[in-house]
N, C-alpha and C. Protein backbone atom coordinates (compact mmCIF):
# COMPACT_ATOMS: atom_id res chain seq x y z
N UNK A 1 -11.59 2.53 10.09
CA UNK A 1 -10.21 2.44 9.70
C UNK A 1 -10.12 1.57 8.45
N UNK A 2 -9.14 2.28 7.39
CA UNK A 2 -9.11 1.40 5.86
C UNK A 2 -7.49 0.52 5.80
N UNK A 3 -7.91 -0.38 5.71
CA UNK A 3 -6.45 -1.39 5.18
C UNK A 3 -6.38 -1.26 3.39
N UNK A 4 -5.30 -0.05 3.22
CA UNK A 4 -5.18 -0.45 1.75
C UNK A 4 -4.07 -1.03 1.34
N UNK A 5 -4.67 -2.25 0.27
CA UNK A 5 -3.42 -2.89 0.20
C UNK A 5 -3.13 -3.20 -1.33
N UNK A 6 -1.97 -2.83 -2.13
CA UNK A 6 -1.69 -3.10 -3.15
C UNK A 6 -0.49 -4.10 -3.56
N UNK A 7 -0.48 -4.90 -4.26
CA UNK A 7 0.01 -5.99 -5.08
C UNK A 7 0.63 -5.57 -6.27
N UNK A 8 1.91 -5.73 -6.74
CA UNK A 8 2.69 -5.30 -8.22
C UNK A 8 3.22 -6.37 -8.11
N UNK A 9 2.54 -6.50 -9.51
CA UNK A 9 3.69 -7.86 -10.98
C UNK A 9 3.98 -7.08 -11.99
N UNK A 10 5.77 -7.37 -12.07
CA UNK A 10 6.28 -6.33 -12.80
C UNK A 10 6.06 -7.32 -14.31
N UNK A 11 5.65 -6.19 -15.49
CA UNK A 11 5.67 -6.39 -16.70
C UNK A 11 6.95 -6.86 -17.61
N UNK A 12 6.86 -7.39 -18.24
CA UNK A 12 8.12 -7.81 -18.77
C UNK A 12 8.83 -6.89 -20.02
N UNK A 13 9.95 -6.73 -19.75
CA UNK A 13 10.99 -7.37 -19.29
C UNK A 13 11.47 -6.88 -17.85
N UNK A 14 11.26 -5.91 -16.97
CA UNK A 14 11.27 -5.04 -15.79
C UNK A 14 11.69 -6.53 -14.89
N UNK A 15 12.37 -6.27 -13.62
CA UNK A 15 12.56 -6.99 -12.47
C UNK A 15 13.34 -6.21 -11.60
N UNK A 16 13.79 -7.09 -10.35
CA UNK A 16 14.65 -6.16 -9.47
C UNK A 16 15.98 -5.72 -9.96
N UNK A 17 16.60 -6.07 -11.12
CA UNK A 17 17.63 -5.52 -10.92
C UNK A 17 17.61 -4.55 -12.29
N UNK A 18 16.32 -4.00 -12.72
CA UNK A 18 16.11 -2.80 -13.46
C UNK A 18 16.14 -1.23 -12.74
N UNK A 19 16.76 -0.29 -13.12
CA UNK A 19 16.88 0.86 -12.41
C UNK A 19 15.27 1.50 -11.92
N UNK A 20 14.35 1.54 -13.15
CA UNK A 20 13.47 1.61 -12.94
C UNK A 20 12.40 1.05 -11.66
N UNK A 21 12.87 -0.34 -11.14
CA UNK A 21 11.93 -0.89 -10.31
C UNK A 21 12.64 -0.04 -9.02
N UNK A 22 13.85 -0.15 -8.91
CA UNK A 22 14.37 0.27 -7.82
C UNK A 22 13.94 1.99 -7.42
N UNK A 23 13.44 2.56 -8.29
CA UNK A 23 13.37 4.15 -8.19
C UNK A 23 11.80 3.99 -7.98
N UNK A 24 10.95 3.01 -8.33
CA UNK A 24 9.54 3.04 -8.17
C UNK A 24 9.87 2.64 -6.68
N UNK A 25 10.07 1.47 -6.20
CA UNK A 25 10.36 1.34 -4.70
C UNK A 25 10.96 2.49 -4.10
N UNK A 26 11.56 3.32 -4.23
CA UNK A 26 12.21 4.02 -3.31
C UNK A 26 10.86 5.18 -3.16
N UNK A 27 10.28 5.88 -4.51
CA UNK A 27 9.29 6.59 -4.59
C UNK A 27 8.37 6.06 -3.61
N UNK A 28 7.69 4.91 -3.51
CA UNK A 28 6.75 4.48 -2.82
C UNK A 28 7.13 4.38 -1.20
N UNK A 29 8.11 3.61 -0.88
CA UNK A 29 8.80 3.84 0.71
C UNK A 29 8.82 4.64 1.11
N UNK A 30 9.28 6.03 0.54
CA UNK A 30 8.81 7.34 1.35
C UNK A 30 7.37 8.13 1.48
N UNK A 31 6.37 7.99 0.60
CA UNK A 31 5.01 8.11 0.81
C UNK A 31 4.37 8.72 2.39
N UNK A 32 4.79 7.48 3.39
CA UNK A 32 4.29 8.22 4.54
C UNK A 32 5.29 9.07 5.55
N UNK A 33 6.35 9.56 4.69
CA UNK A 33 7.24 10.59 5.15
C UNK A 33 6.30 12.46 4.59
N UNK A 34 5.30 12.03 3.50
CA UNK A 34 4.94 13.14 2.93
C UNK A 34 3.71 12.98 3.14
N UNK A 35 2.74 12.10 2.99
CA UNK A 35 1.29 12.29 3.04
C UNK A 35 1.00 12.14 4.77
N UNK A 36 0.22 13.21 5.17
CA UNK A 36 0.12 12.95 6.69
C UNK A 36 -1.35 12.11 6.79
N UNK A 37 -1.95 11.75 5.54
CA UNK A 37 -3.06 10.88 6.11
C UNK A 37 -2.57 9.41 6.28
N UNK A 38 -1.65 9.20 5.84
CA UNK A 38 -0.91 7.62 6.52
C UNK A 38 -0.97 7.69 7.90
N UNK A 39 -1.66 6.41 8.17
CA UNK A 39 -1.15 6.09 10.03
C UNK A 39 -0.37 4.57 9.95
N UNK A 40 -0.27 4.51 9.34
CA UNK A 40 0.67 3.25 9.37
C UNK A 40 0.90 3.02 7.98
N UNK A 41 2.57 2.42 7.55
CA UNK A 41 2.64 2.12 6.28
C UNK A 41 3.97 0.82 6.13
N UNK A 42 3.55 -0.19 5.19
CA UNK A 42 4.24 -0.84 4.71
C UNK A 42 4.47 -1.11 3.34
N UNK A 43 5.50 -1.24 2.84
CA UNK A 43 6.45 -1.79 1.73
C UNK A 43 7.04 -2.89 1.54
N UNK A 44 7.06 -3.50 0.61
CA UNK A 44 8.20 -4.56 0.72
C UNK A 44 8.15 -5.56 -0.60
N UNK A 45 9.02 -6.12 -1.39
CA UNK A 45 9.67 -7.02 -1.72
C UNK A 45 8.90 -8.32 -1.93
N UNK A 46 8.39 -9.21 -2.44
CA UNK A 46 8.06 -10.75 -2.61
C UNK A 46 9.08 -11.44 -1.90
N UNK A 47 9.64 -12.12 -1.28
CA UNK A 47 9.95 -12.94 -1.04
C UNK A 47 10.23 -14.55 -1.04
N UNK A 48 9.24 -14.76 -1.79
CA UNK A 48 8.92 -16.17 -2.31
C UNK A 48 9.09 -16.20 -3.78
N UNK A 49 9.56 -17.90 -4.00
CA UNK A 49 9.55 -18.04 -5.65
C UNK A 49 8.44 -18.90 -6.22
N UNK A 50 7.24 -18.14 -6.04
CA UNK A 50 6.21 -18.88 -6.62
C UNK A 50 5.45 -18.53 -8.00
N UNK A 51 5.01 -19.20 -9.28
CA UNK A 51 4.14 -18.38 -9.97
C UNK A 51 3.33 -17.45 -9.79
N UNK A 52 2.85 -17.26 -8.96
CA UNK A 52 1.37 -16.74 -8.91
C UNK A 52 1.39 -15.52 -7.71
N UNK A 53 3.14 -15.54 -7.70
CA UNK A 53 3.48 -14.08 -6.15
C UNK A 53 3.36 -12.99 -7.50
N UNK A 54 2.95 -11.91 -6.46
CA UNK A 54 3.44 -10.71 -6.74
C UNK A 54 5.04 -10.59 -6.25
N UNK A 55 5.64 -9.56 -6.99
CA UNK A 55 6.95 -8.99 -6.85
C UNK A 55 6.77 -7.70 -5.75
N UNK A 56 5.67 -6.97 -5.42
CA UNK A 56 6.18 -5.91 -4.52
C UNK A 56 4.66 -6.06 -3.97
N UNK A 57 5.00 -5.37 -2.91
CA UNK A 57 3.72 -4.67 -1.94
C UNK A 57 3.65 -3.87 -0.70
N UNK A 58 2.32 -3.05 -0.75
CA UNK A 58 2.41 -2.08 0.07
C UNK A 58 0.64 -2.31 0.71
N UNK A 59 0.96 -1.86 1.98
CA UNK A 59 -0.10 -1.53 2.82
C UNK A 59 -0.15 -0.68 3.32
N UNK A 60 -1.39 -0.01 3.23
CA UNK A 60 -1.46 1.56 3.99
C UNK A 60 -1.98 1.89 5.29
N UNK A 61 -2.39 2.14 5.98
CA UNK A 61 -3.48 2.57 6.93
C UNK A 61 -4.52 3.80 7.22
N UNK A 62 -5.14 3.47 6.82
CA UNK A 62 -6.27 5.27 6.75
C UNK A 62 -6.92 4.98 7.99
N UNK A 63 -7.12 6.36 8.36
CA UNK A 63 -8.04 6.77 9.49
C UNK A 63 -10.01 6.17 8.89
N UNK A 64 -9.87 6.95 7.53
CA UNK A 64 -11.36 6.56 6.78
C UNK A 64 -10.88 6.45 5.87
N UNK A 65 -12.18 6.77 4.86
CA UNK A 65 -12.04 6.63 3.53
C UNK A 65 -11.78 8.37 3.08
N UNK A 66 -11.83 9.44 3.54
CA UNK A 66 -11.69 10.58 3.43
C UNK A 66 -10.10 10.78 3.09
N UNK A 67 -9.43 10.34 3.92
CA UNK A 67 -8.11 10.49 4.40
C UNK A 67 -7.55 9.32 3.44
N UNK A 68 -8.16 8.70 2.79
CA UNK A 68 -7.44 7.65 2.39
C UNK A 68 -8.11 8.24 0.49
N UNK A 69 -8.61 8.79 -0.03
CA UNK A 69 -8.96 9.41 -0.90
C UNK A 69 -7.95 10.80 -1.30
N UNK A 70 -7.80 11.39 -0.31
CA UNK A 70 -6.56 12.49 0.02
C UNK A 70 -5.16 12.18 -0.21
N UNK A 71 -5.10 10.84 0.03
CA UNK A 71 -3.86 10.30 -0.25
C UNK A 71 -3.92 9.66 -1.79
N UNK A 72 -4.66 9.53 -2.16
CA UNK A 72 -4.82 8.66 -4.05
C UNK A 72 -4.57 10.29 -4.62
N UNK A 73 -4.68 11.40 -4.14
CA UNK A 73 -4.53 12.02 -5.55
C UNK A 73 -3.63 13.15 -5.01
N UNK A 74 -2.48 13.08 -3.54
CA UNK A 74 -1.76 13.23 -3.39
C UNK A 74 -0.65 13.62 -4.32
N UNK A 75 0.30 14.53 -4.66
CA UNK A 75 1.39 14.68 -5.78
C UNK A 75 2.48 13.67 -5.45
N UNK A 76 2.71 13.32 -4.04
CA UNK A 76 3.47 12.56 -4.30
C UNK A 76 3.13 10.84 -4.35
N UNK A 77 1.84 10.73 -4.11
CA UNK A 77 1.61 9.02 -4.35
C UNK A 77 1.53 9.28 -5.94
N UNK A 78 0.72 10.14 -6.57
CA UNK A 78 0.47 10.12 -8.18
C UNK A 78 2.16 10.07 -9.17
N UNK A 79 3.05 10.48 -8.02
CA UNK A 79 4.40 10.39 -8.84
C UNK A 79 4.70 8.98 -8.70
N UNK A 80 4.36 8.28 -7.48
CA UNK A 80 4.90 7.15 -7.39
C UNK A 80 4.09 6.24 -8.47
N UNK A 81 2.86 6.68 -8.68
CA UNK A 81 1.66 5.70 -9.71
C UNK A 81 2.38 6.13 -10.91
N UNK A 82 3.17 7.37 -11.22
CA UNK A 82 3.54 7.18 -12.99
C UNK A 82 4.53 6.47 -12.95
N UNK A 83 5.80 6.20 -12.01
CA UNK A 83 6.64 5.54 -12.21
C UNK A 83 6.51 3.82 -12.18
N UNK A 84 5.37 3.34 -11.11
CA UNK A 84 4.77 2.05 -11.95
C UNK A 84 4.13 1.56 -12.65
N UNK A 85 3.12 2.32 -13.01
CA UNK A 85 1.99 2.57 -14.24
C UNK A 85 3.06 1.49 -15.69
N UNK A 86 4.53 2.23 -15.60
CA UNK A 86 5.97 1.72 -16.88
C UNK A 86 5.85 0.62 -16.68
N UNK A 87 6.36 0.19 -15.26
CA UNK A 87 6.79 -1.14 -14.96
C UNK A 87 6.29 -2.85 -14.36
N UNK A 88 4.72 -2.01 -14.09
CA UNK A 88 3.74 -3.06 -13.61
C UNK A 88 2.23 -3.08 -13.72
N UNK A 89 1.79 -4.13 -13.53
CA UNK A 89 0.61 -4.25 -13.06
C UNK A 89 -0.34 -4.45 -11.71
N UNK A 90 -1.02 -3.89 -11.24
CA UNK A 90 -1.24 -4.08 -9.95
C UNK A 90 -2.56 -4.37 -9.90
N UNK A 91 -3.02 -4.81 -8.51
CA UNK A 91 -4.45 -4.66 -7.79
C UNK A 91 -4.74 -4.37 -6.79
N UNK A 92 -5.36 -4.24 -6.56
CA UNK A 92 -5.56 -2.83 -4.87
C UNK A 92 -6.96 -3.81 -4.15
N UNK A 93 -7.35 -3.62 -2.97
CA UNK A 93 -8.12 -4.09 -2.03
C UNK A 93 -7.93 -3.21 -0.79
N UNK A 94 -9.33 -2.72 -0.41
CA UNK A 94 -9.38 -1.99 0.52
C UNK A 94 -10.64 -2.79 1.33
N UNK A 95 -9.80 -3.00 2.35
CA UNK A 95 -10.51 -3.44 3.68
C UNK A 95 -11.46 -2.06 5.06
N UNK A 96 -12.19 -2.24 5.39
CA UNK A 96 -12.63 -1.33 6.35
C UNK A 96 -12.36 -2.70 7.52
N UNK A 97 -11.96 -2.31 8.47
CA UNK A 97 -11.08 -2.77 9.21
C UNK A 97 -12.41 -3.25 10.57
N UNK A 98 -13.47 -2.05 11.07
CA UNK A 98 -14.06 -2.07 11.99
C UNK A 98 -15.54 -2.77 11.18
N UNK A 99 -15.62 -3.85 10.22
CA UNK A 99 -16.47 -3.92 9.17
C UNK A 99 -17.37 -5.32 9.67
N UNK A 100 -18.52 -5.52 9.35
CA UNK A 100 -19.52 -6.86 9.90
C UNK A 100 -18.74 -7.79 8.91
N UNK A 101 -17.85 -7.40 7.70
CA UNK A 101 -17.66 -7.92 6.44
C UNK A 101 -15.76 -8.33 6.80
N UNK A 102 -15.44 -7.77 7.76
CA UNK A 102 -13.84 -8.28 7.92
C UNK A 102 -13.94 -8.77 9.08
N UNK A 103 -13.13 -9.87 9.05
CA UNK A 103 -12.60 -10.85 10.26
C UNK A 103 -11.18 -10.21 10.49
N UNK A 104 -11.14 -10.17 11.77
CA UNK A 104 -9.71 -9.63 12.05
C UNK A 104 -9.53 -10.79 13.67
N UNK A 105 -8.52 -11.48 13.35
CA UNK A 105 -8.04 -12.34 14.78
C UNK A 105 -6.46 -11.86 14.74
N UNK A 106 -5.88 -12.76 15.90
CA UNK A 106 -4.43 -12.63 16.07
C UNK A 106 -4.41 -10.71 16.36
N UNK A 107 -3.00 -10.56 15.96
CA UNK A 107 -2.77 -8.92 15.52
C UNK A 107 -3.53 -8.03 14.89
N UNK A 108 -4.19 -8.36 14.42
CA UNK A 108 -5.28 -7.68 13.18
C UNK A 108 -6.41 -7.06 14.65
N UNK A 109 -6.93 -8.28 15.07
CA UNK A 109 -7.81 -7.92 16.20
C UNK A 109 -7.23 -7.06 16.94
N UNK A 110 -6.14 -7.25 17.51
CA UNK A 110 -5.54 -5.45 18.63
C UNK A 110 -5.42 -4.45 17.56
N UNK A 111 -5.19 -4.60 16.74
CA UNK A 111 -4.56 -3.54 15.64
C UNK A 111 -5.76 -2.88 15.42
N UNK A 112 -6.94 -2.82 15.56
CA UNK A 112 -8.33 -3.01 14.68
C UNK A 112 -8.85 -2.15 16.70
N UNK A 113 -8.64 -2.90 17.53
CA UNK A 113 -9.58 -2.33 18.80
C UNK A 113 -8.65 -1.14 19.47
N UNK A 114 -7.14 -1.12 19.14
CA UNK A 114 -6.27 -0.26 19.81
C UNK A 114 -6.21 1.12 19.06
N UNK A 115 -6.74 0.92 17.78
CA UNK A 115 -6.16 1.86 16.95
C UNK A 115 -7.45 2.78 16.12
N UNK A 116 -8.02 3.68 17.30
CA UNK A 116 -9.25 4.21 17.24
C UNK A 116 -8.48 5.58 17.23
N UNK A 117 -8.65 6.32 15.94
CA UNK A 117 -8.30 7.76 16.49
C UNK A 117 -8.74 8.90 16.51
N UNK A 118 -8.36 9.79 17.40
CA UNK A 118 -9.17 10.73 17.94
C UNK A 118 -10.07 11.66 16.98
N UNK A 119 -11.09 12.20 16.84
CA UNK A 119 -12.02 13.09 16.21
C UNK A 119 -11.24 14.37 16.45
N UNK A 120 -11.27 15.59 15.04
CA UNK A 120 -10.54 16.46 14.99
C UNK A 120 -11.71 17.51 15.02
């Protein structure tokens, strides 16, 4: 199982109350309404006023790396990548979840032993 997770700092002059950021968020929030290799998906907002936050982020959930490759060149994630490609910069990190190389405690650990899915 892949944890993908991406980070956006919007370029300047762009912020939340540019039309543009708001239409890249909305593009991205629906993602796992269209790609069926999502098994879990989050979005959301910074929250904090710190230097060094990102302004948006998203986490994905892949079954593998197959399914999570299927989804990068997807028509509708690649629409959502031209509309921030304008307005930001990002960085991506992909975790393998069942990995000698990831620690998973708390939630992460059920999330990680519950969430085995079935062979097609």
């Amino acid at each position: 199982m892949l944890l993908h997770i991406v980070l956006f700092t919007f370029k300047s002059p762009w912020n939340w109350s540019s039309l543009e950021a708001i239409d890249a968020e909305r593009a991205t929030r629906r993602h796992h309404h269209y790609i069926r290799e999502i098994k879990g998906w989050i979005s959301g907002r910074n929250v904090t006023h710190r230097s060094i936050a990102a302004d948006f982020a998203v986490v994905g959930l892949f079954e593998n790396k197959e399914d999570m490759n299927a989804y990068l060149v997807h028509p509708d994630h690649q629409a959502g990548v031209d509309k921030w490609k304008i307005i930001a910069n990002w960085s991506i990190v992909d975790l393998e979840l069942n990995s000698d190389f990831t620690l998973n405690t708390g939630l992460f650990e059920s999330l990680s032993s519950i969430c085995h899915f079935p062979q097609e």
